[in-house]
PDB file of N, CA and C in Angstrom:
ATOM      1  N   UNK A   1      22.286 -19.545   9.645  1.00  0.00           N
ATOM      2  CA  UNK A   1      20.990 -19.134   9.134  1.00  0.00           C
ATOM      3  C   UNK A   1      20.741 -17.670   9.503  1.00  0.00           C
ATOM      4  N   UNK A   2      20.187 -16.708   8.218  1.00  0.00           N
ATOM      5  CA  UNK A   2      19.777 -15.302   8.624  1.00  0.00           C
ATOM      6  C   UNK A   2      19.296 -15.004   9.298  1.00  0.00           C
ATOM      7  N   UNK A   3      19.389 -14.229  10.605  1.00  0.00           N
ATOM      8  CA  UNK A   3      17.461 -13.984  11.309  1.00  0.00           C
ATOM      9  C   UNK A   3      16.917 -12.923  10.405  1.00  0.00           C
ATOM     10  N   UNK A   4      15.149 -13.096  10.159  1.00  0.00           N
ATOM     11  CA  UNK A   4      14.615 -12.512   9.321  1.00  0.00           C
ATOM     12  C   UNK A   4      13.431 -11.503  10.934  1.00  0.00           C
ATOM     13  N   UNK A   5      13.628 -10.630  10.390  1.00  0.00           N
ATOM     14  CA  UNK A   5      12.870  -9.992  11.466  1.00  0.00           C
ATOM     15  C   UNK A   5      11.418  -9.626  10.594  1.00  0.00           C
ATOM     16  N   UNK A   6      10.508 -10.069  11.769  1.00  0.00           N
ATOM     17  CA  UNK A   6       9.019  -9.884  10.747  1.00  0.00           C
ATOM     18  C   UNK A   6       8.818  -8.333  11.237  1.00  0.00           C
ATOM     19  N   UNK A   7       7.636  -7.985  10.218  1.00  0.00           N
ATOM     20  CA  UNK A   7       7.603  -6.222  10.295  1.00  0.00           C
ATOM     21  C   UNK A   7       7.426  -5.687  11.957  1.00  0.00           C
ATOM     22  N   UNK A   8       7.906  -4.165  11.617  1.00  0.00           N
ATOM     23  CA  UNK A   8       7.396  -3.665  12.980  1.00  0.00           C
ATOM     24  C   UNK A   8       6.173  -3.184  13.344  1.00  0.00           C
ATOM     25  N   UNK A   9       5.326  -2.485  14.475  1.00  0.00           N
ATOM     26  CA  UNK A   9       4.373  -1.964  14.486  1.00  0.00           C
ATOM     27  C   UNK A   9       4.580  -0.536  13.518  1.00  0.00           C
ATOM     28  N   UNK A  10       5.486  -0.477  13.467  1.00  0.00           N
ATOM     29  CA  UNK A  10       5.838   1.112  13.051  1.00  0.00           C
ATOM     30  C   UNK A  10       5.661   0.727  11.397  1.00  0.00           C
ATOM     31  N   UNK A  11       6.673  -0.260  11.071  1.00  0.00           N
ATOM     32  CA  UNK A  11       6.267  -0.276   9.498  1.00  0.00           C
ATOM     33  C   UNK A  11       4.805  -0.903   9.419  1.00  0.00           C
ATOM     34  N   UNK A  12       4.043  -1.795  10.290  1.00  0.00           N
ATOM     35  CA  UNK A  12       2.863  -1.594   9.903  1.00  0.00           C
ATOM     36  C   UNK A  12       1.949  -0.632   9.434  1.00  0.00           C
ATOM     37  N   UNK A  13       2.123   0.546  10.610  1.00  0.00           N
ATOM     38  CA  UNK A  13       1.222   2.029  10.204  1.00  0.00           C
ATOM     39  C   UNK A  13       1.629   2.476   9.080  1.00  0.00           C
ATOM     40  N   UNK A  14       3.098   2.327   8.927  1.00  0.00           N
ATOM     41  CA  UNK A  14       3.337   2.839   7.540  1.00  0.00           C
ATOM     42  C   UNK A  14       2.853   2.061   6.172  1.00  0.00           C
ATOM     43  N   UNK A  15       2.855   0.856   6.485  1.00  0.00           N
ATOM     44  CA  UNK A  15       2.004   0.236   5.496  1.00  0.00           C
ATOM     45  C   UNK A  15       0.538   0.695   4.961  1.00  0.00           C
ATOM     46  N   UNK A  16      -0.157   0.574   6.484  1.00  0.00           N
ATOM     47  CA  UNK A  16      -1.308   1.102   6.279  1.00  0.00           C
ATOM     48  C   UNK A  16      -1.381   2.592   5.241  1.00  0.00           C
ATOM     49  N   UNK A  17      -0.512   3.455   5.809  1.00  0.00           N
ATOM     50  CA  UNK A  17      -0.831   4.455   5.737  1.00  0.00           C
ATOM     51  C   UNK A  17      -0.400   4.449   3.753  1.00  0.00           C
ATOM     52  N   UNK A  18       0.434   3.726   3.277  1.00  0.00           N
ATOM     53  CA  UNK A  18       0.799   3.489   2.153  1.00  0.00           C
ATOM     54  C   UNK A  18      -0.592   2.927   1.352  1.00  0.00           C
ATOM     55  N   UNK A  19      -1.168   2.491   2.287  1.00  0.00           N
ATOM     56  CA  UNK A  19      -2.445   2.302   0.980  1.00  0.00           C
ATOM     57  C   UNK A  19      -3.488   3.136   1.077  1.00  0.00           C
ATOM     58  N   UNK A  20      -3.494   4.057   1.788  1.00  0.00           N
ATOM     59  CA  UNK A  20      -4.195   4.806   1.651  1.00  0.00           C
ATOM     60  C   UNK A  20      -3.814   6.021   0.932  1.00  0.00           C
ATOM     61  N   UNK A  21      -2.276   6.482   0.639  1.00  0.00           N
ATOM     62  CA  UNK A  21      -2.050   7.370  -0.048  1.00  0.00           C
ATOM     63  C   UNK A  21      -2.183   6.657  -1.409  1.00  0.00           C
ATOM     64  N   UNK A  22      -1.772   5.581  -1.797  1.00  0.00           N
ATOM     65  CA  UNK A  22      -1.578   4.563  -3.002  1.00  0.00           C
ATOM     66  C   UNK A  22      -3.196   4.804  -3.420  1.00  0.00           C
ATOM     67  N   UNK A  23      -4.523   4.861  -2.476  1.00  0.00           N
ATOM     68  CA  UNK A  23      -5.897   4.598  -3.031  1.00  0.00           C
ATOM     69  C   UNK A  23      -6.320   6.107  -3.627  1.00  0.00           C
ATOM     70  N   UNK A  24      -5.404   7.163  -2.948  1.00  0.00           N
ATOM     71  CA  UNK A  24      -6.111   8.744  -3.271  1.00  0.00           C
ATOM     72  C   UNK A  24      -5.284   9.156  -4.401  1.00  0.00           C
ATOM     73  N   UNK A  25      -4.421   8.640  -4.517  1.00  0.00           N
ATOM     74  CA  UNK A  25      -3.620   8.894  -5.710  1.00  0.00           C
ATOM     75  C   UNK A  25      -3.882   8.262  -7.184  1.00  0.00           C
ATOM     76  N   UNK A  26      -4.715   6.791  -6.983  1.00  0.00           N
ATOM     77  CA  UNK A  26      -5.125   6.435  -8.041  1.00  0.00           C
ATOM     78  C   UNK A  26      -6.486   6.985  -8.707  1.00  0.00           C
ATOM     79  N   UNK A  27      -6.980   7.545  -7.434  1.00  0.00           N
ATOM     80  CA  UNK A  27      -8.528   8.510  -7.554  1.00  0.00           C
ATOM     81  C   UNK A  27      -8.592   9.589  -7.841  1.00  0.00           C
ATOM     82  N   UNK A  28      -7.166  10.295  -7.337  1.00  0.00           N
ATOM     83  CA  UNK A  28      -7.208  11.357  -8.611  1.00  0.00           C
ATOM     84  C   UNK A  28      -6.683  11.424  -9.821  1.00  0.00           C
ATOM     85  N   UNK A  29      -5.945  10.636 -10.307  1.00  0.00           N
ATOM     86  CA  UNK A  29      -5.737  10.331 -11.399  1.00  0.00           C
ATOM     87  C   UNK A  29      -6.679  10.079 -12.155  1.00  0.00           C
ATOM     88  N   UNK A  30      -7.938   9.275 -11.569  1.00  0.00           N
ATOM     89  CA  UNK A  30      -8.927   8.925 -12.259  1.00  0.00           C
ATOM     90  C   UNK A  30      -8.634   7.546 -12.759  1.00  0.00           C
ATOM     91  N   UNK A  31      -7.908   6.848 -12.176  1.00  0.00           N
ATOM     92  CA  UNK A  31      -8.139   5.453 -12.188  1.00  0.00           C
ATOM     93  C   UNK A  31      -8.586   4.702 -10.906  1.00  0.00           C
ATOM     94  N   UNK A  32      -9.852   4.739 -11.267  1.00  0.00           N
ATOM     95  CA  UNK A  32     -11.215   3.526 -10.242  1.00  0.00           C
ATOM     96  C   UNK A  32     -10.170   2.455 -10.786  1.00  0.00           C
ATOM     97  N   UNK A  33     -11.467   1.153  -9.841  1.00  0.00           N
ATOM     98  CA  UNK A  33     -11.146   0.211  -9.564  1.00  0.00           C
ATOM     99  C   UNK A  33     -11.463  -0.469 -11.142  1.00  0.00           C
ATOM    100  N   UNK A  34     -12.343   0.046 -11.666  1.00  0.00           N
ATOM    101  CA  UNK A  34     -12.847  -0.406 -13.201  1.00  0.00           C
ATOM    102  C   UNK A  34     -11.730  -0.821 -14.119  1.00  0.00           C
ATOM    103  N   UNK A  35     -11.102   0.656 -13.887  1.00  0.00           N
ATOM    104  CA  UNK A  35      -9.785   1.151 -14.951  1.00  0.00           C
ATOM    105  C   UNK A  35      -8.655   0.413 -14.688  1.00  0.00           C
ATOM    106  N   UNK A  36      -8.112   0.319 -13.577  1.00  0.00           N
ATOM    107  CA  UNK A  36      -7.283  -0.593 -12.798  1.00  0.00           C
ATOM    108  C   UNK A  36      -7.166  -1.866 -13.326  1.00  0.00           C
ATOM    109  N   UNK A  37      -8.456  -2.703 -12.619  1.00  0.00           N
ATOM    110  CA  UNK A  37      -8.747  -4.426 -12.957  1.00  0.00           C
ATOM    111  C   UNK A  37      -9.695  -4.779 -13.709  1.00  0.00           C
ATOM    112  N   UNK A  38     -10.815  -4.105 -13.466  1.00  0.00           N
ATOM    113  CA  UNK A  38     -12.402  -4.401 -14.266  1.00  0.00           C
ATOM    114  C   UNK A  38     -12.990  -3.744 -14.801  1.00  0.00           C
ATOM    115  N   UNK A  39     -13.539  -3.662 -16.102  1.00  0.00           N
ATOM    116  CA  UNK A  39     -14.485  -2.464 -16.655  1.00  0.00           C
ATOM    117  C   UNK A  39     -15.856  -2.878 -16.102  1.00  0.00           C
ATOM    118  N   UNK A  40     -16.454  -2.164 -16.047  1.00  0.00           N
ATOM    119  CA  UNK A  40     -18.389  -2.216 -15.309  1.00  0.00           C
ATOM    120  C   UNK A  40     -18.174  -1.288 -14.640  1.00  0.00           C
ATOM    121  N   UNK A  41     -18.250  -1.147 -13.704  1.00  0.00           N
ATOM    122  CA  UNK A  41     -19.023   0.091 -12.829  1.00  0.00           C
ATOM    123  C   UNK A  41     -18.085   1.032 -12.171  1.00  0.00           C
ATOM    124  N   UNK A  42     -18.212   2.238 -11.664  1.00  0.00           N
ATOM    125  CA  UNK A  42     -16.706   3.041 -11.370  1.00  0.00           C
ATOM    126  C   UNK A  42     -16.751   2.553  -9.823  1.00  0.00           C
ATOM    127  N   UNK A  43     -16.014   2.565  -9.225  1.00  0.00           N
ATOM    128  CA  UNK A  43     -15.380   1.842  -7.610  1.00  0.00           C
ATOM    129  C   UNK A  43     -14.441   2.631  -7.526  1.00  0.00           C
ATOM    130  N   UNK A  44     -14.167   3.522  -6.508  1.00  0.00           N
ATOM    131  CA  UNK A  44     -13.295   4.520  -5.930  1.00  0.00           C
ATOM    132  C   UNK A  44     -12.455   3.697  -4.938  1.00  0.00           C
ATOM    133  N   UNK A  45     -10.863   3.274  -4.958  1.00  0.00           N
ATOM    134  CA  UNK A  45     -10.188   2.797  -4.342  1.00  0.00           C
ATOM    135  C   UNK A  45     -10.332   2.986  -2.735  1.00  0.00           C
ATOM    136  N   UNK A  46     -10.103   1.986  -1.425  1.00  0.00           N
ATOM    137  CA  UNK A  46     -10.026   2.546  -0.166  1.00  0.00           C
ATOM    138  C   UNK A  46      -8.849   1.649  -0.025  1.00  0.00           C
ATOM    139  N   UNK A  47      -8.705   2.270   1.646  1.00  0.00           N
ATOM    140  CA  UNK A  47      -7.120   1.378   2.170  1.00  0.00           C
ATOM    141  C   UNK A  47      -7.570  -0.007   1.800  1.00  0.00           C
ATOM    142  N   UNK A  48      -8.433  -0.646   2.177  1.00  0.00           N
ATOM    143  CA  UNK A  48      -9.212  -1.900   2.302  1.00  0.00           C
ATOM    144  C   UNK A  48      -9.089  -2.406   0.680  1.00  0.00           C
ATOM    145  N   UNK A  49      -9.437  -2.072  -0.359  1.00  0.00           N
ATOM    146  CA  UNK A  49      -9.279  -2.538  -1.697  1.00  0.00           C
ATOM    147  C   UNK A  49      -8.204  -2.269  -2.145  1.00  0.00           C
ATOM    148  N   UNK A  50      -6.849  -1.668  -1.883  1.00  0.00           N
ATOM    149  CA  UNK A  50      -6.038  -1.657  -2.453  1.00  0.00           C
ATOM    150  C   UNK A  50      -5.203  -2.995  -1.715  1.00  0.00           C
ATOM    151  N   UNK A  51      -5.105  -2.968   0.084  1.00  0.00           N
ATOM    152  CA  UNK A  51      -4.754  -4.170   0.342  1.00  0.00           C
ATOM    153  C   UNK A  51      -5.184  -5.078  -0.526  1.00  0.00           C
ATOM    154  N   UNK A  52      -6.490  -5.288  -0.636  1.00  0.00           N
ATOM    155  CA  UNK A  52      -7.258  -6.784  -1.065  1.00  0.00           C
ATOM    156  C   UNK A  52      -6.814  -7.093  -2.948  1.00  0.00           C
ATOM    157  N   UNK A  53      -7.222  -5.980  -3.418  1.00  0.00           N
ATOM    158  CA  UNK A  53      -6.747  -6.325  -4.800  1.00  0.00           C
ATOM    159  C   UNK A  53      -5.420  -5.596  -5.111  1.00  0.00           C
ATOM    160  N   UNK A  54      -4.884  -5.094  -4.849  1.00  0.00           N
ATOM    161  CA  UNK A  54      -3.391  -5.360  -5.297  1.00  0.00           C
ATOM    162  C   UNK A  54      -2.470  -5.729  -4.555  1.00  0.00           C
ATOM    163  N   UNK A  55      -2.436  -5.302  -3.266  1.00  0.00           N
ATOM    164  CA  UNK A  55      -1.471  -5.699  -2.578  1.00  0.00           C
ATOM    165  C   UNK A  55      -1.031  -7.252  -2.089  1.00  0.00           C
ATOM    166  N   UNK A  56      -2.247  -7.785  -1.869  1.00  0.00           N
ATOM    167  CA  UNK A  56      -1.881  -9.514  -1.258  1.00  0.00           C
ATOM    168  C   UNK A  56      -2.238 -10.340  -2.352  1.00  0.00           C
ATOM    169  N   UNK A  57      -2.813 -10.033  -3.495  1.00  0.00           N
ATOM    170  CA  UNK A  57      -2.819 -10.983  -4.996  1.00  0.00           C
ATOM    171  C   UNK A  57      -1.300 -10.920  -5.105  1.00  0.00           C
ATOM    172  N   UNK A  58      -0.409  -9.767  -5.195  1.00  0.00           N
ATOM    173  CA  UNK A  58       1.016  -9.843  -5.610  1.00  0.00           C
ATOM    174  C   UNK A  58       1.598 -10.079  -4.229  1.00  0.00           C
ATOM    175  N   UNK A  59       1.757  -9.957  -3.295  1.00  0.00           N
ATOM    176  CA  UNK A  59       2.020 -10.691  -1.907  1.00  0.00           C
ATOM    177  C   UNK A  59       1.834 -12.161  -2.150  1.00  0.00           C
ATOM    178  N   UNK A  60       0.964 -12.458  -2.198  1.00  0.00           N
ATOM    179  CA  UNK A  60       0.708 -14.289  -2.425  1.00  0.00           C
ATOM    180  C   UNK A  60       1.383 -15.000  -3.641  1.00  0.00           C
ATOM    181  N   UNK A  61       1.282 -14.407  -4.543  1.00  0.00           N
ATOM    182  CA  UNK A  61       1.841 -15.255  -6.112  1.00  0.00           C
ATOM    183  C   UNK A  61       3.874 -14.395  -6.210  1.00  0.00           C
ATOM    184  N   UNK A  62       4.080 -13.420  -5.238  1.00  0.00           N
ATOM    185  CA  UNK A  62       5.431 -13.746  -5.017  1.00  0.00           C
ATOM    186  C   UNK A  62       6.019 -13.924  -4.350  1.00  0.00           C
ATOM    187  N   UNK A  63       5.561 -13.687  -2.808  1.00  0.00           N
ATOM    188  CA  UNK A  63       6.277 -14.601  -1.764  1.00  0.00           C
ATOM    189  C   UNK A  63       5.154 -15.560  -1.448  1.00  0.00           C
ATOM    190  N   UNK A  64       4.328 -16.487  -1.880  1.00  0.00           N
ATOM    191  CA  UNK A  64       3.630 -17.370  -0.940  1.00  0.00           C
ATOM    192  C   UNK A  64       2.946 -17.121   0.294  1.00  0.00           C
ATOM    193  N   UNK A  65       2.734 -16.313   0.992  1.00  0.00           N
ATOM    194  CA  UNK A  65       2.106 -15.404   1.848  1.00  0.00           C
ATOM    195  C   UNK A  65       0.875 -15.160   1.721  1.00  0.00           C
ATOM    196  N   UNK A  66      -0.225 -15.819   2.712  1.00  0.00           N
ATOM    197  CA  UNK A  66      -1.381 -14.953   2.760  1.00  0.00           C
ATOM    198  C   UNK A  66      -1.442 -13.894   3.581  1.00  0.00           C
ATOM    199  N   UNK A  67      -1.036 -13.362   4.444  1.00  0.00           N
ATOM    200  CA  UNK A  67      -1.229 -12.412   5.651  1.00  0.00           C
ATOM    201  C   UNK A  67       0.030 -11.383   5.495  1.00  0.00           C
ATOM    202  N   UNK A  68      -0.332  -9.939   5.579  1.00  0.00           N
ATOM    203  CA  UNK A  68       1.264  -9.150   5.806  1.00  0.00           C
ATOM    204  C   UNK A  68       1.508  -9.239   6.977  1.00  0.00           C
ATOM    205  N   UNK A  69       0.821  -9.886   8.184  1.00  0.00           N
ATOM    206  CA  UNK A  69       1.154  -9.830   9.675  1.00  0.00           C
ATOM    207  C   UNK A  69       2.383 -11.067   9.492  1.00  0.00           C
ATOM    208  N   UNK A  70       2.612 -11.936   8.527  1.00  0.00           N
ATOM    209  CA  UNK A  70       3.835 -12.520   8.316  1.00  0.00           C
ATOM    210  C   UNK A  70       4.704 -12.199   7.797  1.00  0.00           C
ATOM    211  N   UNK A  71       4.689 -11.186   7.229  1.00  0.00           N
ATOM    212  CA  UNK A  71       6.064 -10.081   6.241  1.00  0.00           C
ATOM    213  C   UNK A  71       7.171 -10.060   7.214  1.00  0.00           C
ATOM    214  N   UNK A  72       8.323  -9.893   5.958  1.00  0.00           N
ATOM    215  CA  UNK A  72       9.141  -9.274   7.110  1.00  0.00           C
ATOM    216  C   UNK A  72      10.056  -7.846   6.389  1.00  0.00           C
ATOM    217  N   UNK A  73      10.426  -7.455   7.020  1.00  0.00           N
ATOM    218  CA  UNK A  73      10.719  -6.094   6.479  1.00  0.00           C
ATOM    219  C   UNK A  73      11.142  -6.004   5.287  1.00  0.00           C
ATOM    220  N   UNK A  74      11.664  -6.742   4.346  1.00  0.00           N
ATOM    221  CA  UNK A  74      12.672  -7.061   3.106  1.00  0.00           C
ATOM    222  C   UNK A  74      11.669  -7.541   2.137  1.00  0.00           C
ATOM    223  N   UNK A  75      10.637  -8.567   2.912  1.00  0.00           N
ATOM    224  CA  UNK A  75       9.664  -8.608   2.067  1.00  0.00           C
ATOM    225  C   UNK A  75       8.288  -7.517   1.834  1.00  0.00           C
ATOM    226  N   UNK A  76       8.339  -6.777   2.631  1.00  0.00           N
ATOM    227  CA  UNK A  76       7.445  -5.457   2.387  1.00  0.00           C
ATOM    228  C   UNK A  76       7.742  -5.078   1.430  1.00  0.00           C
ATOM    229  N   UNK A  77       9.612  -4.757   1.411  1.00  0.00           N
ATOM    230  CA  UNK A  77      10.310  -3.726   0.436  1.00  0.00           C
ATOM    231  C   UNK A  77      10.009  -4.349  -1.315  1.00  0.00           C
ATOM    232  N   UNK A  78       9.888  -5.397  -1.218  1.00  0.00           N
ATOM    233  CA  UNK A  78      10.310  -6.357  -2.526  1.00  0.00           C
ATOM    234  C   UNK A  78       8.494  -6.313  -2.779  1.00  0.00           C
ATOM    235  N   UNK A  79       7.596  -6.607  -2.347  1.00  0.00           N
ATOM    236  CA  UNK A  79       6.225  -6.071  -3.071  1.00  0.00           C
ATOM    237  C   UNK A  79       5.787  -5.024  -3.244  1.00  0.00           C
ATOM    238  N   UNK A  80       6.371  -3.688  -2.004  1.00  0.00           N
ATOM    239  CA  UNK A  80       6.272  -2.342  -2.878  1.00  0.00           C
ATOM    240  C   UNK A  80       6.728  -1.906  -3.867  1.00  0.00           C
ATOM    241  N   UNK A  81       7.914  -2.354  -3.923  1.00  0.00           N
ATOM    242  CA  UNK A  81       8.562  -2.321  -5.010  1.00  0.00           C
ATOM    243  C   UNK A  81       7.803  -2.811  -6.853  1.00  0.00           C
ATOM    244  N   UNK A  82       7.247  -3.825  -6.270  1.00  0.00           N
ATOM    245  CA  UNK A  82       6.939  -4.819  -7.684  1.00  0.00           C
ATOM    246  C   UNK A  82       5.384  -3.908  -8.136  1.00  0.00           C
ATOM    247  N   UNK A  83       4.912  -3.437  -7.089  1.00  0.00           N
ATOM    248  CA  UNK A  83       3.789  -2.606  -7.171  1.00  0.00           C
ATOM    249  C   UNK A  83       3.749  -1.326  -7.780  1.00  0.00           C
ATOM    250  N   UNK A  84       4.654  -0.844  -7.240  1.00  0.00           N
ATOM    251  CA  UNK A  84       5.023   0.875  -7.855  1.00  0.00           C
ATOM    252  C   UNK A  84       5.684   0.940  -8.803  1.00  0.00           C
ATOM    253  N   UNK A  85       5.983   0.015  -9.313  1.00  0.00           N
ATOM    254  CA  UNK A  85       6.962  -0.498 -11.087  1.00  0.00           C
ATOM    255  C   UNK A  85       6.024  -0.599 -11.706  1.00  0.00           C
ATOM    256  N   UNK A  86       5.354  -1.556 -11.469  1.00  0.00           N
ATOM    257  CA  UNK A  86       4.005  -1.283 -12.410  1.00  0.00           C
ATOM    258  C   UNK A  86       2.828  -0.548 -12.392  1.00  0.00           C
ATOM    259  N   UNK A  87       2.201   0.167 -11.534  1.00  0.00           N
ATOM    260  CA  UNK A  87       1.807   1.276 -11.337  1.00  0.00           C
ATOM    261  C   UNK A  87       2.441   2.783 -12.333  1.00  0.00           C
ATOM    262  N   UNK A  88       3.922   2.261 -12.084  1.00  0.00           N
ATOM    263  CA  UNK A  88       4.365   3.162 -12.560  1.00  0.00           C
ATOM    264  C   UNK A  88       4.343   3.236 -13.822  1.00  0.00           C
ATOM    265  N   UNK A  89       4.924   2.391 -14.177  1.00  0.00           N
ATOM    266  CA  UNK A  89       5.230   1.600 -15.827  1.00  0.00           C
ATOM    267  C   UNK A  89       3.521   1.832 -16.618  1.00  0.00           C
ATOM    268  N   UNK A  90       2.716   1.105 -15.895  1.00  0.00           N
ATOM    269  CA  UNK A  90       0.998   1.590 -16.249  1.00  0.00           C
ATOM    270  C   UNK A  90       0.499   2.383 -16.639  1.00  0.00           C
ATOM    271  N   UNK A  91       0.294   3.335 -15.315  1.00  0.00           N
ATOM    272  CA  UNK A  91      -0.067   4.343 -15.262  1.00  0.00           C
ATOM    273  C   UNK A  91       0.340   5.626 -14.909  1.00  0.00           C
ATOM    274  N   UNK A  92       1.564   5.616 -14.724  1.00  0.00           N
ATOM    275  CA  UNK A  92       2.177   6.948 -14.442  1.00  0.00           C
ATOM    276  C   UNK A  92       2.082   7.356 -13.081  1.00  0.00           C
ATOM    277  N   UNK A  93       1.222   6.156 -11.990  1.00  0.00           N
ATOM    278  CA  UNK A  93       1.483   6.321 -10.799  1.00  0.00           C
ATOM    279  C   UNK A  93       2.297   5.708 -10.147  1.00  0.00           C
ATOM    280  N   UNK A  94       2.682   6.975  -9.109  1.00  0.00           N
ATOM    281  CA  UNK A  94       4.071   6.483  -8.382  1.00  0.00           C
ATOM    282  C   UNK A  94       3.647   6.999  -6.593  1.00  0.00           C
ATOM    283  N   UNK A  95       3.584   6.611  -5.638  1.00  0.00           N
ATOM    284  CA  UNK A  95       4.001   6.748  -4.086  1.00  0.00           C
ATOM    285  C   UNK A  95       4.981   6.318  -3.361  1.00  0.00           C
ATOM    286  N   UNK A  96       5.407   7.226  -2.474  1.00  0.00           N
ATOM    287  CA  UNK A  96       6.612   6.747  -2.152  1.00  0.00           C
ATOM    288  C   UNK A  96       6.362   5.777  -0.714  1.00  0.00           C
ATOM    289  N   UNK A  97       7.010   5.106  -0.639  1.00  0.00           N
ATOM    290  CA  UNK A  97       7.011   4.338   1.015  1.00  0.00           C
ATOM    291  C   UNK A  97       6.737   5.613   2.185  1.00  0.00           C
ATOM    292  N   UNK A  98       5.440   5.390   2.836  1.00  0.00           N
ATOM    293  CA  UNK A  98       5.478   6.615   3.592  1.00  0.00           C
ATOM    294  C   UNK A  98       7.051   6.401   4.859  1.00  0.00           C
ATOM    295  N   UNK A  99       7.399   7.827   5.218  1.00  0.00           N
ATOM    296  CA  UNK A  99       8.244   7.916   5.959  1.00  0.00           C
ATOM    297  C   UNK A  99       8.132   7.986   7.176  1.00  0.00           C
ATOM    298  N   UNK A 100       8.697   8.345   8.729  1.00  0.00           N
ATOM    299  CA  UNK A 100       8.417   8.247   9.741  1.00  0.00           C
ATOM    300  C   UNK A 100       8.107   9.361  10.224  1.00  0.00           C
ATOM    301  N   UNK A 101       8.522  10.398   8.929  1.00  0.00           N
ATOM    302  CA  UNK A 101       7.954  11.795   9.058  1.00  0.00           C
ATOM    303  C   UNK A 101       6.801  12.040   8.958  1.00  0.00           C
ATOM    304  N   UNK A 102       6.036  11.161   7.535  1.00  0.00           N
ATOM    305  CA  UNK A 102       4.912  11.186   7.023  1.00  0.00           C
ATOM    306  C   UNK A 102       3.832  10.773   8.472  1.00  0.00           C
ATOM    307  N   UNK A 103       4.498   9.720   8.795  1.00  0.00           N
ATOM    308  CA  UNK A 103       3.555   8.591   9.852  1.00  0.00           C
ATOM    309  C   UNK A 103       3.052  10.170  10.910  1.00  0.00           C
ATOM    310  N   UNK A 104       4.085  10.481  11.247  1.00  0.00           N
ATOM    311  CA  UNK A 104       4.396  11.547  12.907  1.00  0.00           C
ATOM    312  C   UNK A 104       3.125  13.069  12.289  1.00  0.00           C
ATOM    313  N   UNK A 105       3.461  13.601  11.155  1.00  0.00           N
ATOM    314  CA  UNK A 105       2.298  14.192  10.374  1.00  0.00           C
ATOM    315  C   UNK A 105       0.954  13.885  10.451  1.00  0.00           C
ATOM    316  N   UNK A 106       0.959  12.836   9.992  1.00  0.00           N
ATOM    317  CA  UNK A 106      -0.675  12.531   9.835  1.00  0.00           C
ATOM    318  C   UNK A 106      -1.167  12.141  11.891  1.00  0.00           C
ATOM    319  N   UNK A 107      -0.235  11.444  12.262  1.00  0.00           N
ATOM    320  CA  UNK A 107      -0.822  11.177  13.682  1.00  0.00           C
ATOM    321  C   UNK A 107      -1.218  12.710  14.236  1.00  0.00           C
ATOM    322  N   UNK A 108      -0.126  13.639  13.832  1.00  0.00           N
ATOM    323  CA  UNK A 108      -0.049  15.065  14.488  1.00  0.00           C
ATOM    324  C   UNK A 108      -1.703  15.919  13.611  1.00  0.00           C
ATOM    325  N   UNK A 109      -1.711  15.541  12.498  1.00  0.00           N
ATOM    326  CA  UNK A 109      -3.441  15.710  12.013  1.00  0.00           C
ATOM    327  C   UNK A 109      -4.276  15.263  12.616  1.00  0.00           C
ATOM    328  N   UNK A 110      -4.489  14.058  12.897  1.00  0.00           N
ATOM    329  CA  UNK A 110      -5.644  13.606  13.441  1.00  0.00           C
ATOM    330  C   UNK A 110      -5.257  13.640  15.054  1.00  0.00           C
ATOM    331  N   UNK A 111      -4.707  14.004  15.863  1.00  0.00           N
ATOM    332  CA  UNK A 111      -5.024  14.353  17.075  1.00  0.00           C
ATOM    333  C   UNK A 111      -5.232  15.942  16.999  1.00  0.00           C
ATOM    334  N   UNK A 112      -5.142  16.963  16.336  1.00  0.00           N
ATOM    335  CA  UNK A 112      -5.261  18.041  16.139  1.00  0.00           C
ATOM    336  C   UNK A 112      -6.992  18.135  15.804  1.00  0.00           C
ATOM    337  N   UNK A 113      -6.989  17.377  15.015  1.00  0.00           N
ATOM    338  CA  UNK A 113      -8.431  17.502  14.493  1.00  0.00           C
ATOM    339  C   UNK A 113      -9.606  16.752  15.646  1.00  0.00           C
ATOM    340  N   UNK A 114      -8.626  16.309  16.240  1.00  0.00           N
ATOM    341  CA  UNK A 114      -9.486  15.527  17.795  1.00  0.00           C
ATOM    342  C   UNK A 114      -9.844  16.273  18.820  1.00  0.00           C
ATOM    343  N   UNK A 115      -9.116  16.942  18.871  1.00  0.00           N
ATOM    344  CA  UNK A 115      -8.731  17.949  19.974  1.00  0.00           C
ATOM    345  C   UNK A 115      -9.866  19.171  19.615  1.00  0.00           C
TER     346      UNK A 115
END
C-alpha cells in the first residue's frame, strides 16, 4: 500500500496564499462573484470565497473531501489543476501554484511592513 502524505504546513500557506492571488486576479479582470456563479449583485472575491465557492464545491464532488486539512499533496495538485483549466478555458484566467519563493516574498512584505 502507497503512503499518501497529507499536506504540509508549508503547502498549506501556499494554498492559502493561492487563493488569494486566484481572488485579485479574478477582480481585476473584472470577474465578481456575479460573473463567475451568480448574476444579482457585484461581490468582489476574498481568500474566504474563493475557498468556499470554488475551491471545496470541486474538492468535494472530486475527491469526496470536505476539509483541505485532509488533502494530501497529489490531491491539492489534481484540484488546482481542474480549477485553473477552467478558469482558464472560461475566462482567460490563469495563476500559478504559488512558489516557496512567492511564500518567502510576501512573508518578507508583511514583516517589513510590520516593522
Amino acid at each position: 500500500m502507497e503512503k499518501v502524505e497529507k499536506r504540509t504546513t508549508r503547502q498549506n500557506r501556499a494554498l492559502h496564499q493561492l487563493f488569494g492571488m486566484l481572488a485579485d486576479e479574478l477582480n481585476d479582470s473584472g470577474l465578481d462573484m456575479k460573473k463567475v456563479l451568480k448574476p444579482g449583485v457585484d461581490i468582489p472575491w476574498t481568500k474566504s470565497s474563493i475557498k468556499e465557492y470554488i475551491w471545496r464545491p470541486i474538492q468535494e464532488v472530486q475527491l469526496s473531501k470536505k476539509s483541505t486539512t485532509d488533502l494530501t499533496t497529489k490531491e491539492i495538485d489534481e484540484v488546482f489543476e481542474t480549477i485553473n483549466r477552467h478558469l482558464g478555458e472560461k475566462f482567460g484566467v490563469y495563476v500559478p501554484f504559488p512558489s516557496i519563493d512567492e511564500l518567502m516574498r510576501v512573508k518578507d512584505e508583511k514583516a517589513n511592513q510590520n516593522a
